[in-house]
Protein backbone atom coordinates (compact mmCIF):
# COMPACT_ATOMS: atom_id res chain seq x y z
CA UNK A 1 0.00 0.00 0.00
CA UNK A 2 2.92 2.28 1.15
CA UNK A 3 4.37 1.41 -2.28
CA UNK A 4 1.81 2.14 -4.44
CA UNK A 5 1.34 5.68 -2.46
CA UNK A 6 5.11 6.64 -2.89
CA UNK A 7 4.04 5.65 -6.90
CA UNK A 8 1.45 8.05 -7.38
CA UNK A 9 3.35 10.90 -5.10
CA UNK A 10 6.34 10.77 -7.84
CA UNK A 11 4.34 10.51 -10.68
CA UNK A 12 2.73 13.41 -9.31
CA UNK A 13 5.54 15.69 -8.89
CA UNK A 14 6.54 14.20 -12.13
CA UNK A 15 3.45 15.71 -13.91
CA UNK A 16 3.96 18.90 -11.60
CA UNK A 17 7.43 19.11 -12.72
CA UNK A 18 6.92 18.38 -16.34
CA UNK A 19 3.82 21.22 -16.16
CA UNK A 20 6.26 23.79 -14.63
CA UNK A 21 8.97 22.89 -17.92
CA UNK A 22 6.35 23.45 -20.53
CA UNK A 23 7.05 26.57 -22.61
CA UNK A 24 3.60 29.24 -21.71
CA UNK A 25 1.28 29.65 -24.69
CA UNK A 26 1.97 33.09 -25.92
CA UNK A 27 -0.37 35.65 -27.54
CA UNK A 28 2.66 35.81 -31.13
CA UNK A 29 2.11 37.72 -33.03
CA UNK A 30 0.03 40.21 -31.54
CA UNK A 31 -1.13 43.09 -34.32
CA UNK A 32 -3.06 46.20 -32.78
CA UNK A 33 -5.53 49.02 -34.52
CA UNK A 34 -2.65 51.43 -34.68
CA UNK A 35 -0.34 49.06 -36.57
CA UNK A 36 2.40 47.92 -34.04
CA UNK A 37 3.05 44.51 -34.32
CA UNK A 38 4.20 42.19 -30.93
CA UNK A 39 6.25 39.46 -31.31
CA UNK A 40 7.23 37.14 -28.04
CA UNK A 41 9.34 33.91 -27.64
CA UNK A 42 10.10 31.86 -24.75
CA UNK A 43 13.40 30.77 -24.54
CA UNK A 44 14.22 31.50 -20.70
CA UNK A 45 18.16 29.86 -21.13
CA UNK A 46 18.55 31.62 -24.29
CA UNK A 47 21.28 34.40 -23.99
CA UNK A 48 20.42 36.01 -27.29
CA UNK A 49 17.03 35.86 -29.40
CA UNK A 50 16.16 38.18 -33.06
CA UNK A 51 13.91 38.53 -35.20
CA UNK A 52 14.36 38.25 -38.43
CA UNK A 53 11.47 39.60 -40.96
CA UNK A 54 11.00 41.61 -44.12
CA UNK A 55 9.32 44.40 -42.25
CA UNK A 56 13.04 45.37 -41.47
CA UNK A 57 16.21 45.25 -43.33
CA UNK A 58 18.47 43.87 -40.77
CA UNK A 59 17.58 41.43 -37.68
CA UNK A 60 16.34 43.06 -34.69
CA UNK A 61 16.53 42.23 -31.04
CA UNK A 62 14.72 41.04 -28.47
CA UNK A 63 14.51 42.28 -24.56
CA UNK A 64 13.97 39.01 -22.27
CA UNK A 65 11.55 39.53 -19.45
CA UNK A 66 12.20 37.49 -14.96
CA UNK A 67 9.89 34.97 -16.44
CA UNK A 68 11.96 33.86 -20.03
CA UNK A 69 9.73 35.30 -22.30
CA UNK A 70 11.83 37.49 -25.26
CA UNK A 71 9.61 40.39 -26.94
CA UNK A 72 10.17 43.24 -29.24
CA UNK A 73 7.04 45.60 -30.28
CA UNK A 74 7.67 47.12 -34.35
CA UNK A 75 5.17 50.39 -34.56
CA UNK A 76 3.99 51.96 -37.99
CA UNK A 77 4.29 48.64 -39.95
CA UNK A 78 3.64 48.92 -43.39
CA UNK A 79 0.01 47.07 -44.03
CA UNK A 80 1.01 43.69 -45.99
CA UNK A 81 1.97 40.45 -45.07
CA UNK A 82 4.98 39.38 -43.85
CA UNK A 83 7.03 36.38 -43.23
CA UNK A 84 9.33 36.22 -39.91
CA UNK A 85 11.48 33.64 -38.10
CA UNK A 86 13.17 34.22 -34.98
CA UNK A 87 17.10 33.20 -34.74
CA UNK A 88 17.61 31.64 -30.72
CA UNK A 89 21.26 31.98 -30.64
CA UNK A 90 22.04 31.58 -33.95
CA UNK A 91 19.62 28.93 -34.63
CA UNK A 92 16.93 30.39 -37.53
CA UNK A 93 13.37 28.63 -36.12
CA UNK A 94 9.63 29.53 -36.72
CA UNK A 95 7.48 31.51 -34.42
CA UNK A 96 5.64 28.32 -32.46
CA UNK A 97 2.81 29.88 -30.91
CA UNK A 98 1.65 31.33 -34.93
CA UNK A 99 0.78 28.71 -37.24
CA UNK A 100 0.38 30.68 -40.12
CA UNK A 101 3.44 29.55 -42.20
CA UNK A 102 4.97 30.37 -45.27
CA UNK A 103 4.43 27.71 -48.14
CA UNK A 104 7.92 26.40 -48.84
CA UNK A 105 9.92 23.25 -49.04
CA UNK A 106 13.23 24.21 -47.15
CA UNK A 107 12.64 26.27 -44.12
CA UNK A 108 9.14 27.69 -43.61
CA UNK A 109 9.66 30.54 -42.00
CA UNK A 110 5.90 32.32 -39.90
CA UNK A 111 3.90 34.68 -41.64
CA UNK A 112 2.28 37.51 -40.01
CA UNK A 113 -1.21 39.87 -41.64
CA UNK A 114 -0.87 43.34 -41.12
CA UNK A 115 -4.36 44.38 -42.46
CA UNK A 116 -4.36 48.29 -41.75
CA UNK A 117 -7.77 50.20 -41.18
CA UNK A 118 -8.52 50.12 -45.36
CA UNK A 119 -9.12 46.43 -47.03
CA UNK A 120 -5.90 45.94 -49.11
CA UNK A 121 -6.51 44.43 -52.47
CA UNK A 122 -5.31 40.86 -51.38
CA UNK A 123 -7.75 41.52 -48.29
CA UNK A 124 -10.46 39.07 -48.16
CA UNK A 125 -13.79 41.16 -48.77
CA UNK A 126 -17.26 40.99 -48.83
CA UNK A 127 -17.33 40.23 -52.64
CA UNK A 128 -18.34 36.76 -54.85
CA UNK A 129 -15.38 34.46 -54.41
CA UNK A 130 -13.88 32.18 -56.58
CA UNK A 131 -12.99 28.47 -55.72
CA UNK A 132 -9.62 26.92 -55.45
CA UNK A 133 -9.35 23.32 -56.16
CA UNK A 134 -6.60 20.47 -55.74
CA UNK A 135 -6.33 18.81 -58.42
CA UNK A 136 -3.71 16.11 -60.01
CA UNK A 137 -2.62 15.32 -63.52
CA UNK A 138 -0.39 12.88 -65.36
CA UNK A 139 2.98 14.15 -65.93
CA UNK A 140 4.17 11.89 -68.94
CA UNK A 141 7.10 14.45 -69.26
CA UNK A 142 8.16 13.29 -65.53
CA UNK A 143 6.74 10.02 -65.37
CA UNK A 144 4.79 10.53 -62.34
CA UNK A 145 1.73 12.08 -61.14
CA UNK A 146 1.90 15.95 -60.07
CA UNK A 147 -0.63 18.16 -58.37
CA UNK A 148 -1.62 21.21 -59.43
CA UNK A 149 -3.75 24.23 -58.03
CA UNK A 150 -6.68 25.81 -59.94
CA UNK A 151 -8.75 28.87 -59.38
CA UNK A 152 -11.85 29.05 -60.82
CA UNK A 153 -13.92 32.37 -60.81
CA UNK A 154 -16.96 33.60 -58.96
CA UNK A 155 -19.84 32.18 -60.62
CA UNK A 156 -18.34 29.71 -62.55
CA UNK A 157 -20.23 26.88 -63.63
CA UNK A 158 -18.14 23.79 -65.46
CA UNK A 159 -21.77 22.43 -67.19
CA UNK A 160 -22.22 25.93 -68.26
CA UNK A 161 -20.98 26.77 -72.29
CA UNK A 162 -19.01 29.55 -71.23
CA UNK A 163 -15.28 29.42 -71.91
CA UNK A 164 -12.85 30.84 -69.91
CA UNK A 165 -9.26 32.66 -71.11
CA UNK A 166 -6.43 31.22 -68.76
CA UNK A 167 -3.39 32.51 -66.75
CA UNK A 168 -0.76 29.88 -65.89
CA UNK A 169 1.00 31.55 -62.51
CA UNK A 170 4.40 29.94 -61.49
CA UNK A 171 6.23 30.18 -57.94
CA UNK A 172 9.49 30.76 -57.06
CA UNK A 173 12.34 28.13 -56.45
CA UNK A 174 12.13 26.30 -53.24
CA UNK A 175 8.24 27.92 -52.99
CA UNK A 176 5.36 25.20 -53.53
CA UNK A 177 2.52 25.50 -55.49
CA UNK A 178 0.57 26.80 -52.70
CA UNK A 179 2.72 29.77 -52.27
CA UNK A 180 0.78 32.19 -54.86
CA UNK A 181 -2.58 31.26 -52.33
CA UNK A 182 -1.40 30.93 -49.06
CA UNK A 183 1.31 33.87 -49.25
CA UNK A 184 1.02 35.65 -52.52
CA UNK A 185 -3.15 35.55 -52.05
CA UNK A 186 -3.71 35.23 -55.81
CA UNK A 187 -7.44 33.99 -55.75
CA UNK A 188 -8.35 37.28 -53.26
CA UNK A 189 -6.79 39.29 -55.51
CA UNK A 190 -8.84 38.31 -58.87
CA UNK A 191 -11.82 38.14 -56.85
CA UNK A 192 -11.69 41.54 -55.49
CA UNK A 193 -10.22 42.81 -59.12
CA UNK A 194 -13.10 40.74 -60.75
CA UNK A 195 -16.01 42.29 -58.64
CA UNK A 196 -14.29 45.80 -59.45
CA UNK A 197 -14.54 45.03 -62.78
CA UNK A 198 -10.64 45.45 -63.67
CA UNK A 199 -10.38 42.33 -64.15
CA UNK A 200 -11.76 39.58 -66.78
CA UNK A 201 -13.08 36.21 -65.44
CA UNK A 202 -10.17 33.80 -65.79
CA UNK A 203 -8.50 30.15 -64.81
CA UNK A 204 -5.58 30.75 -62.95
CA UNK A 205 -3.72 27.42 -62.77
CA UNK A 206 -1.09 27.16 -60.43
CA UNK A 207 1.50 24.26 -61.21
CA UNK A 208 4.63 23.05 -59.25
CA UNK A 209 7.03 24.25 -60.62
CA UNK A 210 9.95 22.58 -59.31
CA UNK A 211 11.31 19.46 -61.46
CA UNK A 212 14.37 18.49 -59.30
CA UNK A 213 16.24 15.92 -59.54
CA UNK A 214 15.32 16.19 -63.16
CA UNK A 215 16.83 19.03 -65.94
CA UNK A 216 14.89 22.37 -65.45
CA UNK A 217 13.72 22.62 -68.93
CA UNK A 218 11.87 19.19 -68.53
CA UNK A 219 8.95 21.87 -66.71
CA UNK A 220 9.14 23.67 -70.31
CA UNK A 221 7.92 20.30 -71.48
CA UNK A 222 5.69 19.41 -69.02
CA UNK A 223 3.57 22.60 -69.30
CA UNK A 224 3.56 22.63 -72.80
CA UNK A 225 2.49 18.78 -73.15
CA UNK A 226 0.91 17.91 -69.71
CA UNK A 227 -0.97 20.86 -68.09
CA UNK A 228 -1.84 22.75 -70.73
CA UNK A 229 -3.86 20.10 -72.23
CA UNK A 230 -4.79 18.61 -68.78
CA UNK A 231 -6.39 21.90 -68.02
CA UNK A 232 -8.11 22.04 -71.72
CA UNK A 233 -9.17 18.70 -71.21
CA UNK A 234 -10.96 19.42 -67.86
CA UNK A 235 -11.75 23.13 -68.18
CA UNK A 236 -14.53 25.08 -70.24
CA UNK A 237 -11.56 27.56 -71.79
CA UNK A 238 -10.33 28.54 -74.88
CA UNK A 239 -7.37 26.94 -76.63
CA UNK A 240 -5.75 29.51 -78.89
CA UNK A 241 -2.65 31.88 -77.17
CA UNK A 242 -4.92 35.04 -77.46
CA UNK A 243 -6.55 33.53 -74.31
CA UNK A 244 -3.83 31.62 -72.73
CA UNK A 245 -1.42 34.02 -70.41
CA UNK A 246 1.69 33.35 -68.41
CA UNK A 247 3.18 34.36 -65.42
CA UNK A 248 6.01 34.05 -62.52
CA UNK A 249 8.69 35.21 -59.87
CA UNK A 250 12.02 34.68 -59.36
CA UNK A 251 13.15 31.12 -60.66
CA UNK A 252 8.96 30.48 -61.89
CA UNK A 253 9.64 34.28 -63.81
CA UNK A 254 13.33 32.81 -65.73
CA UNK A 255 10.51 30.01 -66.69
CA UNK A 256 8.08 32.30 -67.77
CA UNK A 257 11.07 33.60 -70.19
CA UNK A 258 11.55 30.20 -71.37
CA UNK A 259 8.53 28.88 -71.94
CA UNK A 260 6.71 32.32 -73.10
CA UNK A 261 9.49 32.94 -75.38
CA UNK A 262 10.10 29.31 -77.10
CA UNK A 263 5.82 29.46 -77.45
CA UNK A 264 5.48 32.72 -78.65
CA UNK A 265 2.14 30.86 -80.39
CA UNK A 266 0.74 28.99 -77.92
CA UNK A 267 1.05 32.51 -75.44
CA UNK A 268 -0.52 36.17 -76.10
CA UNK A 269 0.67 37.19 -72.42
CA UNK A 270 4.12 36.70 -70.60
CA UNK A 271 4.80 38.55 -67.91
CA UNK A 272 8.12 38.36 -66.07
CA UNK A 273 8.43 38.96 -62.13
CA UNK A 274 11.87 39.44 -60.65
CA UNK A 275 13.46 36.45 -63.06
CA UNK A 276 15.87 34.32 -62.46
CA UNK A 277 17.42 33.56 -65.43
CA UNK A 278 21.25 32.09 -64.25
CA UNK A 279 19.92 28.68 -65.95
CA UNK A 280 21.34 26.45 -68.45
CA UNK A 281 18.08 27.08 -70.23
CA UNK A 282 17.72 30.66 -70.12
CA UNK A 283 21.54 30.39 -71.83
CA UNK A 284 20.70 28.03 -74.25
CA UNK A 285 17.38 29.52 -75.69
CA UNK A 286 18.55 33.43 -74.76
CA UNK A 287 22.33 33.46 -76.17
CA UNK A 288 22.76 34.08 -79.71
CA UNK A 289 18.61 34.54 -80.29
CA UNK A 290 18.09 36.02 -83.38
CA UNK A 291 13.84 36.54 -83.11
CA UNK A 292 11.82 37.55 -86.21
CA UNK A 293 10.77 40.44 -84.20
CA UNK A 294 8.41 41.83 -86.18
CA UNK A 295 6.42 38.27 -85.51
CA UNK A 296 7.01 38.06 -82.25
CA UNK A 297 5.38 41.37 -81.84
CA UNK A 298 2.34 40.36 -83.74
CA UNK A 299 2.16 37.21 -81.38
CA UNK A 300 2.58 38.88 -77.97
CA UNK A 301 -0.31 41.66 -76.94
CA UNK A 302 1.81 42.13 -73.92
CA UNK A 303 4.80 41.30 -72.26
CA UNK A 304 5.63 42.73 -69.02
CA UNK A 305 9.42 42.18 -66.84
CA UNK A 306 8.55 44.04 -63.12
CA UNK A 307 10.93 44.05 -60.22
CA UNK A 308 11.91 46.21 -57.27
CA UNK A 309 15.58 48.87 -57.22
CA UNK A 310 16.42 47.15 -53.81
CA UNK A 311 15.99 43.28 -55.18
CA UNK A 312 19.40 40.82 -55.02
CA UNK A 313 18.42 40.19 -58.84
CA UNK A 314 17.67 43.82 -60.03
CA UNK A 315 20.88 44.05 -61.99
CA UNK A 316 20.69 41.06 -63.72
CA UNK A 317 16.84 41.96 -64.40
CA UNK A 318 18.09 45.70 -66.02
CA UNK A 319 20.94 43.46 -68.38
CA UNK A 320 17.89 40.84 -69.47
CA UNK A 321 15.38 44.11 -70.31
CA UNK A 322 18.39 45.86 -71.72
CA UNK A 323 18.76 42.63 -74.32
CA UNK A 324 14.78 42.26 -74.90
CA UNK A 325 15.04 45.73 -76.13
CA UNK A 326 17.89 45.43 -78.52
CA UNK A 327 16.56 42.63 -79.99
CA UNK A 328 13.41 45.22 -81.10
CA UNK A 329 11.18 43.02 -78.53
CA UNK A 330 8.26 45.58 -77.07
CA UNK A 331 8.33 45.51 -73.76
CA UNK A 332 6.65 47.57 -70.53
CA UNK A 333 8.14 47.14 -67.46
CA UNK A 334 7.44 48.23 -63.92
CA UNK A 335 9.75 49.08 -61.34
CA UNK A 336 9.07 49.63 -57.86
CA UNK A 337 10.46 49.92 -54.47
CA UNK A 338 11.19 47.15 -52.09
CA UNK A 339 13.63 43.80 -53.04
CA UNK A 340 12.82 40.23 -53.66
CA UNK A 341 9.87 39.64 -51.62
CA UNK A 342 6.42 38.21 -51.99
CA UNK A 343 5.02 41.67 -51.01
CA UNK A 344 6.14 43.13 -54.10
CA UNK A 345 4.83 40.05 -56.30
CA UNK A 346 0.96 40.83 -55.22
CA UNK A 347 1.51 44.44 -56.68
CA UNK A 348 3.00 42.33 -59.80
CA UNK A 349 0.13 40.12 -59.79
CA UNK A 350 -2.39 42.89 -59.34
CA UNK A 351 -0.63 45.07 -62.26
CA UNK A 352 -0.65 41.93 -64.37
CA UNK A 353 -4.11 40.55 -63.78
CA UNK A 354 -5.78 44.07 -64.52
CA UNK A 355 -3.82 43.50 -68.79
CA UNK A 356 -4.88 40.78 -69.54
CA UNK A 357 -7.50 39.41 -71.97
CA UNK A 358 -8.29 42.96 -72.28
């Protein structure tokens, strides 16, 4: 009896003990009416915690509190969304009392909404909404089935006779194919640009773009040959490149190049976001090119390269409009503040999605 008393008085203190070690559920991030944003850890044998987020250009630190808990407060944020991660003496980890993270397939970093007192055009408003589906095709290119994300628009009706012109939107490298939703907010922005009527009713169809292990230009092929007709296969849309638009950032806008450029019939619409174009592809199609201009004008209604002064890649981005243009290729391009970040690809998505199919 004695025994099984002494049992139940350590598991006790066990449980007691085990309590007093969890880490406290925090209130992270914390976002108030006049735009100051909290962020808190708990890391009471840390000696050094920052955060790291897009909000500022360098790392900032946090003050530790007698009970362990870290916090800074940021005032005047920006309105947007941004992603964060906090770096615990030296070690980069995600915000664990937010679980809002950023879709991507190395480190996922936390994402917090800054939604300001006036509905931002990727805000989610009291308008018709659109539908996103999950859907998965046959990748003969790859040999193996892929899954791809498609956003049909408000009202849309697949037994209806209605066709539909289509935008094929690609993510950046390491990014998923949920990125363009989850971060980049793709299907609130053509709803809320639909409802203003800036926009035209359209498919957006949101592939993965990554092909790794295999050769990057194998994604050329698998557009071209798998999605593309999966989607016409599936979808009420037209088939003919005055209706058929494409789009990306970063590594997804050096594919854009490549595929737009090497299917100048097949697409009316390429428009470029911050590309990445160091590829053995871009090199291969892009070096000696000698276009029939004149042609290639006639194809394209619009082709669009956007990026911001402070990106990593906005040198490279100047050299690859610079060549565009000497090869007599029109071209608009818009240029805007900010660096390589998924804030400035909604105002690239927004700019694009109010051109097209116009």
């Amino acid at each position: 009896m004695k025994k099984n008393i002494y049992t139940v008085f350590i598991l006790f203190l066990s449980v007691q003990f085990a309590i007093a070690q969890r880490a406290p559920r925090l209130s992270s991030p914390d976002v108030s009416s006049d735009n100051s944003v909290t962020f808190r850890y708990y890391a009471p044998n840390s000696k050094n915690v920052l955060l790291s987020t897009e909000i500022l250009k360098e790392p900032i630190a946090l003050t530790k509190d007698d009970k362990g808990v870290w916090t800074v407060t940021l005032s005047k944020v920006k309105p947007d969304i941004y992603p964060y991660s906090f770096i615990v003496d030296g070690v980069e980890t995600d915000d664990p009392n937010n679980t809002y993270l950023f879709a991507n397939e190395r480190f996922k970093r936390s994402v917090v909404d800054v939604p300001g007192n006036k509905p931002l055009i990727h805000s989610l408003k009291n308008v018709p909404h659109g539908k996103i589906s999950y859907r998965f095709y046959n990748s003969k290119t790859l040999n193996k089935t892929r899954r791809v994300l498609v956003y049909t628009p408000p009202g849309f009706n697949m037994q209806e006779s209605k066709k539909y012109p289509v935008l094929y939107l690609i993510h950046g490298g390491s990014d998923t194919e949920e990125t363009w939703t989850k971060v980049g907010k793709a299907n609130l922005i053509a709803d809320n640009l639909i409802a203003e009527g800036k926009a035209k009713s359209m498919i957006i169809v949101m592939p993965y773009g990554n092909v790794r292990p295999a050769p990057m230009p194998d994604f050329t092929k698998d557009i071209i040959n798998d999605i593309i007709p999966f989607i016409e296969s599936n979808y009420p849309v037209y088939n003919d490149s005055e209706h058929r638009a494409i789009a990306g950032f970063s590594v997804g806008g050096g594919q854009t190049l490549n595929i737009g450029f090497t299917n100048t019939d097949k697409f009316a619409y390429i428009s470029s976001y911050a590309p990445y174009t160091a590829t053995e592809e871009f090199a291969k199609n892009f070096t000696n090119w000698n276009p029939d201009a004149k042609k290639v004008n006639e194809q394209l209604k619009l082709f669009t390269i956007s990026v911001g002064k402070d990106d990593f890649l906005y040198k490279s981005v100047q050299a690859n409009i610079s060549m565009f243009k000497s090869k007599n290729i029109e071209i608009e391009t818009l240029i805007v503040p900010g660096g390589h970040t998924w804030m400035n690809c909604k105002l690239y998505l927004t700019n694009t999605l109010q051109q097209l199919f116009k």
